[in-house]
PDB file of N, CA and C in Angstrom:
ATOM      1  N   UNK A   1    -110.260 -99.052 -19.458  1.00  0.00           N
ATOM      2  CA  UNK A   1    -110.636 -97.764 -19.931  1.00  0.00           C
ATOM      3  C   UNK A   1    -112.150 -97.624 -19.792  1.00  0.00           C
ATOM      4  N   UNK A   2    -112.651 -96.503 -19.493  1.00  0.00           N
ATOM      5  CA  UNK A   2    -114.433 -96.113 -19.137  1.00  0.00           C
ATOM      6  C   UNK A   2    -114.328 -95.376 -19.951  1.00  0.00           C
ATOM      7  N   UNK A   3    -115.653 -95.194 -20.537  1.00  0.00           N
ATOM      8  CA  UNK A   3    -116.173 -94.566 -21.692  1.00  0.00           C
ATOM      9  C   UNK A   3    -118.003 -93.918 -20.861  1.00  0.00           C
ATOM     10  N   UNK A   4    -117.658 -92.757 -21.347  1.00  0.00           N
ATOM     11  CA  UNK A   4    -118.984 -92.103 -20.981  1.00  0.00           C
ATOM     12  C   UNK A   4    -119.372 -90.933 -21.705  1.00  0.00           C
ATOM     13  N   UNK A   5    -120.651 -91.132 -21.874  1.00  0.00           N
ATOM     14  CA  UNK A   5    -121.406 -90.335 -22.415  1.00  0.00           C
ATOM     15  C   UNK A   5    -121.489 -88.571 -21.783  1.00  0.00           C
ATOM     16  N   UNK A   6    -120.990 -87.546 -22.981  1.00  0.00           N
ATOM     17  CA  UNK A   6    -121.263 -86.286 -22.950  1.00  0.00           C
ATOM     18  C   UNK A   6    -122.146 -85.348 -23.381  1.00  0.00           C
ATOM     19  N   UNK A   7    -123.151 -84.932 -23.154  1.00  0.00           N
ATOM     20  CA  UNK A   7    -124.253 -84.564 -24.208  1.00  0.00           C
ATOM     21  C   UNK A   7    -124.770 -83.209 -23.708  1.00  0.00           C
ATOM     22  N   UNK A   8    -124.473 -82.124 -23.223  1.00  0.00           N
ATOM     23  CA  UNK A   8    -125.585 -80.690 -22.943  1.00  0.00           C
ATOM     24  C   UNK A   8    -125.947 -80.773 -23.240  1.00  0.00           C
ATOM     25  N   UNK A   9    -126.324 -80.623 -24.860  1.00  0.00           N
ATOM     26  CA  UNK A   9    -127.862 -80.427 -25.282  1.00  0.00           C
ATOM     27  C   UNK A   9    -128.364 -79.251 -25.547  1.00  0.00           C
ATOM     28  N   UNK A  10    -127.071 -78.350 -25.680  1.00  0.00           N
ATOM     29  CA  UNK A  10    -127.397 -76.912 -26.259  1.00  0.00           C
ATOM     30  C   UNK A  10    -129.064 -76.860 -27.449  1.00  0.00           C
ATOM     31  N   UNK A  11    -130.075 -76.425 -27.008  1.00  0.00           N
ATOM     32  CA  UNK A  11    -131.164 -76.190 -27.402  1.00  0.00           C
ATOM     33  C   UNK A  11    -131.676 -74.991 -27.741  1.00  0.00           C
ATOM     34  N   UNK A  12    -132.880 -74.435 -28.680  1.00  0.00           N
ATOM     35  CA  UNK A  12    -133.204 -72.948 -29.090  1.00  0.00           C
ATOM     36  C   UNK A  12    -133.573 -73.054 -30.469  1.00  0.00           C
ATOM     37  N   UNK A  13    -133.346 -71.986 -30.682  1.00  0.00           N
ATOM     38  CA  UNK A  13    -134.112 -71.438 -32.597  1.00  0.00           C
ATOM     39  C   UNK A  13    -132.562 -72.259 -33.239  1.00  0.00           C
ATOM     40  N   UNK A  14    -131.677 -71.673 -33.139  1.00  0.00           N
ATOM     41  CA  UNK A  14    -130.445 -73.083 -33.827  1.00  0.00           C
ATOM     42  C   UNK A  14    -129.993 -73.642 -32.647  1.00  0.00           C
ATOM     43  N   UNK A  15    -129.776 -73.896 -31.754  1.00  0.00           N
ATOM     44  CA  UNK A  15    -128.886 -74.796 -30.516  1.00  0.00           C
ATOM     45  C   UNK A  15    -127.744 -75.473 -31.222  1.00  0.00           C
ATOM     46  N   UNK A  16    -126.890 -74.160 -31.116  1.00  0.00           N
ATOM     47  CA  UNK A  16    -125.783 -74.729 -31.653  1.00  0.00           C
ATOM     48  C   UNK A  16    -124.387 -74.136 -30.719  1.00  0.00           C
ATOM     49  N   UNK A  17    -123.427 -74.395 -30.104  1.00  0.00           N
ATOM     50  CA  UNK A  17    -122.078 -73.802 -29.733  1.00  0.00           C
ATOM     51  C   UNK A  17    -121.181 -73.283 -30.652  1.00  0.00           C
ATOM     52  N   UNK A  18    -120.534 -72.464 -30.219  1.00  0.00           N
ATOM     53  CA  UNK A  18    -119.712 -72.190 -31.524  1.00  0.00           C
ATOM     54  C   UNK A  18    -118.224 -71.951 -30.972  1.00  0.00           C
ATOM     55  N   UNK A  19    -118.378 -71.749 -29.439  1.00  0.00           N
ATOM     56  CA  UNK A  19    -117.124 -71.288 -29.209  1.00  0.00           C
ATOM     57  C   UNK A  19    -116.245 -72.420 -27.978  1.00  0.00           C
ATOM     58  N   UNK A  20    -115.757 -73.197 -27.251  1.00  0.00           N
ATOM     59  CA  UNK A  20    -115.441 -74.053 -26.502  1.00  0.00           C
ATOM     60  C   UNK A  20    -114.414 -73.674 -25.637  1.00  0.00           C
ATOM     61  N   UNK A  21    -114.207 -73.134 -24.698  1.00  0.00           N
ATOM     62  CA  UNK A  21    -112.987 -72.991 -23.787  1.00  0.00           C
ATOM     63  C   UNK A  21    -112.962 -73.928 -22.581  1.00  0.00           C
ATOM     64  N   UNK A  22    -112.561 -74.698 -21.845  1.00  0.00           N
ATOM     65  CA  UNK A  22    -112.069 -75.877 -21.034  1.00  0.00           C
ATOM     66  C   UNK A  22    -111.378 -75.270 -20.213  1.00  0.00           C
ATOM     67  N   UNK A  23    -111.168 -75.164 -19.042  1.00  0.00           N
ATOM     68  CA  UNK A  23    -111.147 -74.456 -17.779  1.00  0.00           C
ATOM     69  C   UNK A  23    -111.349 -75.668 -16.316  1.00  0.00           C
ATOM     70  N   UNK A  24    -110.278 -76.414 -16.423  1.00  0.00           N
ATOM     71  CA  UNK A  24    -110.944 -77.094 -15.080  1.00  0.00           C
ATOM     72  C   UNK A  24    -111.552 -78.377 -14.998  1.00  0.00           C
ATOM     73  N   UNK A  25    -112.364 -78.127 -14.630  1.00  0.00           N
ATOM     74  CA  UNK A  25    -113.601 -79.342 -14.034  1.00  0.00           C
ATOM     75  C   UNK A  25    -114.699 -78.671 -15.385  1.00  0.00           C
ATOM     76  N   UNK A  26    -114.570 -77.213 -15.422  1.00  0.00           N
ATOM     77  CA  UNK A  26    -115.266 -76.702 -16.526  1.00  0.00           C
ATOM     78  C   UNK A  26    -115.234 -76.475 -17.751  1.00  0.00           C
ATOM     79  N   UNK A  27    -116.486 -76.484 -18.685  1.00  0.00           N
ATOM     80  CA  UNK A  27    -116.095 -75.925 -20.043  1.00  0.00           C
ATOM     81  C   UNK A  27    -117.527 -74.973 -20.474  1.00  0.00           C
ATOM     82  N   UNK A  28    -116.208 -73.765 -21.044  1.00  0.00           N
ATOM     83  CA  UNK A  28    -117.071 -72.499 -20.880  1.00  0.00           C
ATOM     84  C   UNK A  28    -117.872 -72.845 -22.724  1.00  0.00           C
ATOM     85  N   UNK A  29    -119.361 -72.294 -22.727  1.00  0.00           N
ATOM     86  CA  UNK A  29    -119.235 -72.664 -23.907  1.00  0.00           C
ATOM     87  C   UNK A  29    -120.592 -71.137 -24.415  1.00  0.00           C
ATOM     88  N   UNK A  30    -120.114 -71.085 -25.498  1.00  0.00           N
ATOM     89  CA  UNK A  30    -120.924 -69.460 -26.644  1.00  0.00           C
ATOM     90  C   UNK A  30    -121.240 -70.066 -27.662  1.00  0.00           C
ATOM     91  N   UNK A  31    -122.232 -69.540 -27.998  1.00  0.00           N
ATOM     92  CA  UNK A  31    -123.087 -70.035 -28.980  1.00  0.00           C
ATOM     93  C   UNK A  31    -124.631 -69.012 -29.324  1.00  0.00           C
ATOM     94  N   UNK A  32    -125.720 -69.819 -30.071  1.00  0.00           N
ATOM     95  CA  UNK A  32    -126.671 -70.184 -29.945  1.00  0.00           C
ATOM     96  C   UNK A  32    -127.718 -70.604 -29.635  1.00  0.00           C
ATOM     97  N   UNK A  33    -127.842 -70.308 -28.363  1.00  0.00           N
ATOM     98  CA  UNK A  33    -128.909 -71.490 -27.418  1.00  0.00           C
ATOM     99  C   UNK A  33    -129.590 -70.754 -26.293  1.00  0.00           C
ATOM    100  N   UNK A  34    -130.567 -71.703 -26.103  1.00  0.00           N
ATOM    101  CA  UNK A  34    -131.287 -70.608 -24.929  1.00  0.00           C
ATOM    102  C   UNK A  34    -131.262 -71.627 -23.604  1.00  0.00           C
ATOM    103  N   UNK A  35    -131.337 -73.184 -23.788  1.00  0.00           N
ATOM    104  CA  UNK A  35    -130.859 -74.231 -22.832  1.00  0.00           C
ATOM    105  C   UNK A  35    -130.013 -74.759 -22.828  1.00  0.00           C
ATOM    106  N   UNK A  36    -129.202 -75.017 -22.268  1.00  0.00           N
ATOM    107  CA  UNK A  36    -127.964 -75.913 -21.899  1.00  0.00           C
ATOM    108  C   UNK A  36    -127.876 -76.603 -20.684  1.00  0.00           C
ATOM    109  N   UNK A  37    -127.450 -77.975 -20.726  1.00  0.00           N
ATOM    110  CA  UNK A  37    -127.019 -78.491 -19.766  1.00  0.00           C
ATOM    111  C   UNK A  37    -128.017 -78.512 -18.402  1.00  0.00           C
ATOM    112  N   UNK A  38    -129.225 -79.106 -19.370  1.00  0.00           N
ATOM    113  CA  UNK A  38    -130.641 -78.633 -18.215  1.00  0.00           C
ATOM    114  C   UNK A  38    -130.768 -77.472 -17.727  1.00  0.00           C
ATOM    115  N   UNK A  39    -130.148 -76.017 -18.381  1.00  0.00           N
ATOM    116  CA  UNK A  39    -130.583 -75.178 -17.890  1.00  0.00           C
ATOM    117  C   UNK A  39    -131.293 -74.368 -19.035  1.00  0.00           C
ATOM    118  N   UNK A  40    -131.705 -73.243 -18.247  1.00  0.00           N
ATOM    119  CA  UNK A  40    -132.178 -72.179 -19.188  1.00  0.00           C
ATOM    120  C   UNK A  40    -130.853 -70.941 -19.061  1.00  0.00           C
ATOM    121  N   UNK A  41    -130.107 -71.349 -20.280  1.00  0.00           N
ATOM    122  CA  UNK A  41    -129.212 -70.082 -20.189  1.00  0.00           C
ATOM    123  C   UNK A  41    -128.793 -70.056 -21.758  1.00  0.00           C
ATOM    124  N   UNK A  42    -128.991 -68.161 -21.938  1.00  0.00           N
ATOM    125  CA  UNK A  42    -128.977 -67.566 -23.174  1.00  0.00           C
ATOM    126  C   UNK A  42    -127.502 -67.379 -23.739  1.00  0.00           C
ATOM    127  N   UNK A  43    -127.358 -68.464 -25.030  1.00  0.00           N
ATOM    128  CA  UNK A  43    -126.254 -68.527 -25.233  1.00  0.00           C
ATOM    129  C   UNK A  43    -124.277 -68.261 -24.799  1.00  0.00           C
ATOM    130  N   UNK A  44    -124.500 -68.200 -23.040  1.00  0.00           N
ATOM    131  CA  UNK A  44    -123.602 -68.721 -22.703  1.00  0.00           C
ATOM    132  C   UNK A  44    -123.515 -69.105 -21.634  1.00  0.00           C
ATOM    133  N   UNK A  45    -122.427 -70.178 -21.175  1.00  0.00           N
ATOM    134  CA  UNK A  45    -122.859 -71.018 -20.077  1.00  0.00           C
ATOM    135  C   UNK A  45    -121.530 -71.237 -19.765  1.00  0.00           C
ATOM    136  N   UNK A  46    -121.527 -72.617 -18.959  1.00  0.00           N
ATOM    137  CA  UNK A  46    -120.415 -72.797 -17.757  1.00  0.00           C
ATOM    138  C   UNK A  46    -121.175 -74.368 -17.784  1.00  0.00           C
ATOM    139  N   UNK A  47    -120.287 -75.635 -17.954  1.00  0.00           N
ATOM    140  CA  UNK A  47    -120.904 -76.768 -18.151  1.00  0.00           C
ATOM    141  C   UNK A  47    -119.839 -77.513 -17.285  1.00  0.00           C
ATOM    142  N   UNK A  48    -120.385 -78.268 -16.367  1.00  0.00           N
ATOM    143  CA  UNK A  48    -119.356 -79.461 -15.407  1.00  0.00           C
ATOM    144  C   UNK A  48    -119.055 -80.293 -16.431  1.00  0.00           C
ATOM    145  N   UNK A  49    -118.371 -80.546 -16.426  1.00  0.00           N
ATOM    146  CA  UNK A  49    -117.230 -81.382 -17.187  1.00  0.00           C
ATOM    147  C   UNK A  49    -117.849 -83.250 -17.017  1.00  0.00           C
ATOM    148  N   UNK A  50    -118.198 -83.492 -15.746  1.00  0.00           N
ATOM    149  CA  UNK A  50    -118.551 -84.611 -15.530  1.00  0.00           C
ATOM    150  C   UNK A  50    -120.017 -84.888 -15.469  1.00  0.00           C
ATOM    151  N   UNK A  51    -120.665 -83.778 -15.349  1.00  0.00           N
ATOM    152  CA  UNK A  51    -121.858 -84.312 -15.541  1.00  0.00           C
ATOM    153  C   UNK A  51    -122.610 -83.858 -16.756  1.00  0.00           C
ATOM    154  N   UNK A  52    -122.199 -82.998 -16.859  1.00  0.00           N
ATOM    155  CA  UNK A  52    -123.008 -82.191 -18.655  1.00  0.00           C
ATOM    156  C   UNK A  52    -124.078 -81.249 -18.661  1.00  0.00           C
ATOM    157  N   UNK A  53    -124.299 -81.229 -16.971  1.00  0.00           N
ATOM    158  CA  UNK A  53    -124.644 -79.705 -16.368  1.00  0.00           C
ATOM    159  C   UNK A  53    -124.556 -78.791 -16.590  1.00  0.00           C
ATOM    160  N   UNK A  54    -125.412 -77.837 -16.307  1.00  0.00           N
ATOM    161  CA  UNK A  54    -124.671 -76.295 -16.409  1.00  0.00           C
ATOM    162  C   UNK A  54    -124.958 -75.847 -15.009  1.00  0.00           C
ATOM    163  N   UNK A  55    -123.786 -74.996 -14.928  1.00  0.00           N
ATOM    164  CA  UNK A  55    -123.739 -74.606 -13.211  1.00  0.00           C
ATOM    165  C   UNK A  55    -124.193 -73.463 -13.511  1.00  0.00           C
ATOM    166  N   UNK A  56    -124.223 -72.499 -11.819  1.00  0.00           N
ATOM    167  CA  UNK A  56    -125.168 -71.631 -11.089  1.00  0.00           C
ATOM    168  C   UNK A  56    -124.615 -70.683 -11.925  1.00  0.00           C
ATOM    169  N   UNK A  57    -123.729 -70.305 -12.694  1.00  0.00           N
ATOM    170  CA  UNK A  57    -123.009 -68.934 -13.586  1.00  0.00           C
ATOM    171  C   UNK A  57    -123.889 -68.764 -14.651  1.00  0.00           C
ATOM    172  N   UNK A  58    -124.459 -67.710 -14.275  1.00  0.00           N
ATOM    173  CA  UNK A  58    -125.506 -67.257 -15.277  1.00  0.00           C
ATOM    174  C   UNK A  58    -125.120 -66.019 -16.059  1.00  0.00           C
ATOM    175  N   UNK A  59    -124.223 -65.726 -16.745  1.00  0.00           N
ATOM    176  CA  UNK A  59    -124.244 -64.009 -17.241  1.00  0.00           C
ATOM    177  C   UNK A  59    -125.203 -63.619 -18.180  1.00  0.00           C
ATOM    178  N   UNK A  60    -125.848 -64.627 -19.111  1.00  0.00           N
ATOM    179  CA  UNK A  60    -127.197 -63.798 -19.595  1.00  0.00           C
ATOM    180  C   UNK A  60    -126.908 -63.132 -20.501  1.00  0.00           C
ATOM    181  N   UNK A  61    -126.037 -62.651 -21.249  1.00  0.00           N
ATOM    182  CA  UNK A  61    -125.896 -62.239 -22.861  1.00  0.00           C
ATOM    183  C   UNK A  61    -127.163 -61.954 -23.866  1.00  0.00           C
ATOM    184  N   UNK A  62    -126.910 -60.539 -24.278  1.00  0.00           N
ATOM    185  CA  UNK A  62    -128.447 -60.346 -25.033  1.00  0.00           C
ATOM    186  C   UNK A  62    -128.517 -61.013 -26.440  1.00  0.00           C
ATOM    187  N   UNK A  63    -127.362 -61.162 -26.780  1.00  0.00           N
ATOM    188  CA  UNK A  63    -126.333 -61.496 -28.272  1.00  0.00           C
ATOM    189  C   UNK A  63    -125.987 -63.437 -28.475  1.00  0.00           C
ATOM    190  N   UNK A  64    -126.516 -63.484 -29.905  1.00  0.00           N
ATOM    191  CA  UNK A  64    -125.321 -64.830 -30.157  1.00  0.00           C
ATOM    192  C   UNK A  64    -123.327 -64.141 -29.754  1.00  0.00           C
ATOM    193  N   UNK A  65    -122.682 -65.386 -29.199  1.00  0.00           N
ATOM    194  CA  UNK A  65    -121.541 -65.204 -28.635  1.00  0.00           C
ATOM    195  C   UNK A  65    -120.843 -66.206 -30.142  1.00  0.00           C
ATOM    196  N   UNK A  66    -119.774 -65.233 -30.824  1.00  0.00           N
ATOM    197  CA  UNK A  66    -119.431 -66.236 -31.899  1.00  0.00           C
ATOM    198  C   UNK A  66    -117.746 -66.713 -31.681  1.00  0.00           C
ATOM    199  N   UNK A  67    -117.203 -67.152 -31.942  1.00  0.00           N
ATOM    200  CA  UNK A  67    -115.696 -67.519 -31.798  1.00  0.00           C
ATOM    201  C   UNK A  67    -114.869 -67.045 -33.310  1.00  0.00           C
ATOM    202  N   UNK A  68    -115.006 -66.025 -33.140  1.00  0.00           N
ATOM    203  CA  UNK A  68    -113.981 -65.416 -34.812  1.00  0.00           C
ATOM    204  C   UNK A  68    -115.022 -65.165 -36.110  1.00  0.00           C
ATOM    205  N   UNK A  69    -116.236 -65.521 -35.365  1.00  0.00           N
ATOM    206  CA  UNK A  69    -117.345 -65.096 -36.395  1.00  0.00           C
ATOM    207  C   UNK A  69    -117.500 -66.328 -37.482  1.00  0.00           C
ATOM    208  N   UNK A  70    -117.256 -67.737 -36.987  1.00  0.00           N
ATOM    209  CA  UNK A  70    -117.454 -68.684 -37.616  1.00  0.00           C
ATOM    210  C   UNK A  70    -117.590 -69.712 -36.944  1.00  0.00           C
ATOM    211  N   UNK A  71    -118.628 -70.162 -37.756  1.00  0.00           N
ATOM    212  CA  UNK A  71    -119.297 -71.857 -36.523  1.00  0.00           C
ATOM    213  C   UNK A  71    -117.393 -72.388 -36.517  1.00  0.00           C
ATOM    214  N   UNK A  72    -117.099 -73.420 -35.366  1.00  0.00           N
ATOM    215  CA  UNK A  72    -116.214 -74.034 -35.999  1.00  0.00           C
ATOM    216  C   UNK A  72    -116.353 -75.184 -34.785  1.00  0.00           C
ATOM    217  N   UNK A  73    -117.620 -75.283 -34.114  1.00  0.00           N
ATOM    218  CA  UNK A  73    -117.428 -76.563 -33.445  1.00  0.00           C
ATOM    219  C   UNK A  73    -119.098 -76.302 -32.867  1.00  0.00           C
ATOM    220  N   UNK A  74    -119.698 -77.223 -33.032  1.00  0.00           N
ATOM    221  CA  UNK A  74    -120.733 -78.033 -32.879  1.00  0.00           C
ATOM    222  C   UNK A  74    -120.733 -78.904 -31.674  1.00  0.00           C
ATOM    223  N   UNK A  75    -121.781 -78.838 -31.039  1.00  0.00           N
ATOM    224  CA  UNK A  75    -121.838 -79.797 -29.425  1.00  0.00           C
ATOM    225  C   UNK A  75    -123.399 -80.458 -29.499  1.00  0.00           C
ATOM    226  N   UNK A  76    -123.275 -81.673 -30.114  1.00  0.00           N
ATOM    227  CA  UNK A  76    -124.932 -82.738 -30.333  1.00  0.00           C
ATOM    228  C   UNK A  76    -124.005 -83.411 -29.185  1.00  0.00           C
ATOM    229  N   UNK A  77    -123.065 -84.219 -29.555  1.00  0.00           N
ATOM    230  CA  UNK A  77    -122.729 -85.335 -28.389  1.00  0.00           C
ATOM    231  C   UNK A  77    -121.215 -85.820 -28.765  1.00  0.00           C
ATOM    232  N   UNK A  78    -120.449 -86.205 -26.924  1.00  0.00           N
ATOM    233  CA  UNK A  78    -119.172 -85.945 -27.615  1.00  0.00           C
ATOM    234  C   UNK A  78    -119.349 -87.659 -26.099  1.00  0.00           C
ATOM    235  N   UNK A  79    -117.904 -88.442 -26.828  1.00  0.00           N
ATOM    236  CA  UNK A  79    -117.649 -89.364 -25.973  1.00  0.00           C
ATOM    237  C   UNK A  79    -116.457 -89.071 -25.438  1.00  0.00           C
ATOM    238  N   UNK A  80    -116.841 -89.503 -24.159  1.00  0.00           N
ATOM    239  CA  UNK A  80    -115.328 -88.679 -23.484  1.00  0.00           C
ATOM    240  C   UNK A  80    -114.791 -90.354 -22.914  1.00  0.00           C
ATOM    241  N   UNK A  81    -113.053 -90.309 -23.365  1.00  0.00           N
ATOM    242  CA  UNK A  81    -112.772 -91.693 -22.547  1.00  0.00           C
ATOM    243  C   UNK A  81    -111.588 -91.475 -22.032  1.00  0.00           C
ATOM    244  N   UNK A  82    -111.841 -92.318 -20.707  1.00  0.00           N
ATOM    245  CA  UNK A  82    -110.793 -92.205 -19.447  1.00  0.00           C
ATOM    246  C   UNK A  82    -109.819 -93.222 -19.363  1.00  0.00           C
ATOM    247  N   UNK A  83    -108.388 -93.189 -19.458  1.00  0.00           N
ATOM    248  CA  UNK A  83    -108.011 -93.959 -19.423  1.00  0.00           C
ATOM    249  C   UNK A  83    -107.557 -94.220 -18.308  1.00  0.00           C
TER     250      UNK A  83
END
């Protein structure tokens, strides 16, 4: 089994996620943040799955993006393991 480290790094005035959808190779993520995943993108993004990137999908949102209008998931650092 491999074990590896997951971390974006959602960053900003709170750098926080709030919303998580998984899509793929991708995971779409809303929040709080003005960087993610070494990028500069305003609380919402598009994160590779394997590297913790954020890809070229920029939509740019003027707004925090909330999921039902309540934090309910947090992204500091997640371990992902392969079996």
């Amino acid at each position: 089994m491999a074990v590896s480290s997951w971390n974006p790094n959602a960053t900003g005035q709170y750098g926080y996620v709030d919303a998580i959808v998984p899509s793929g190779s991708l995971v779409y993520v809303g929040g709080s943040f003005s960087t993610i995943g070494g990028q500069a993108r305003n609380n919402l993004a598009a994160i590779d799955t394997t590297t913790g990137l954020a890809t070229s999908w920029d939509p740019n949102p003027n707004s925090v993006l909330a999921d039902g209008g309540q934090r309910r998931h947090h992204l500091r650092g997640r371990q992902v393991h392969d079996d």
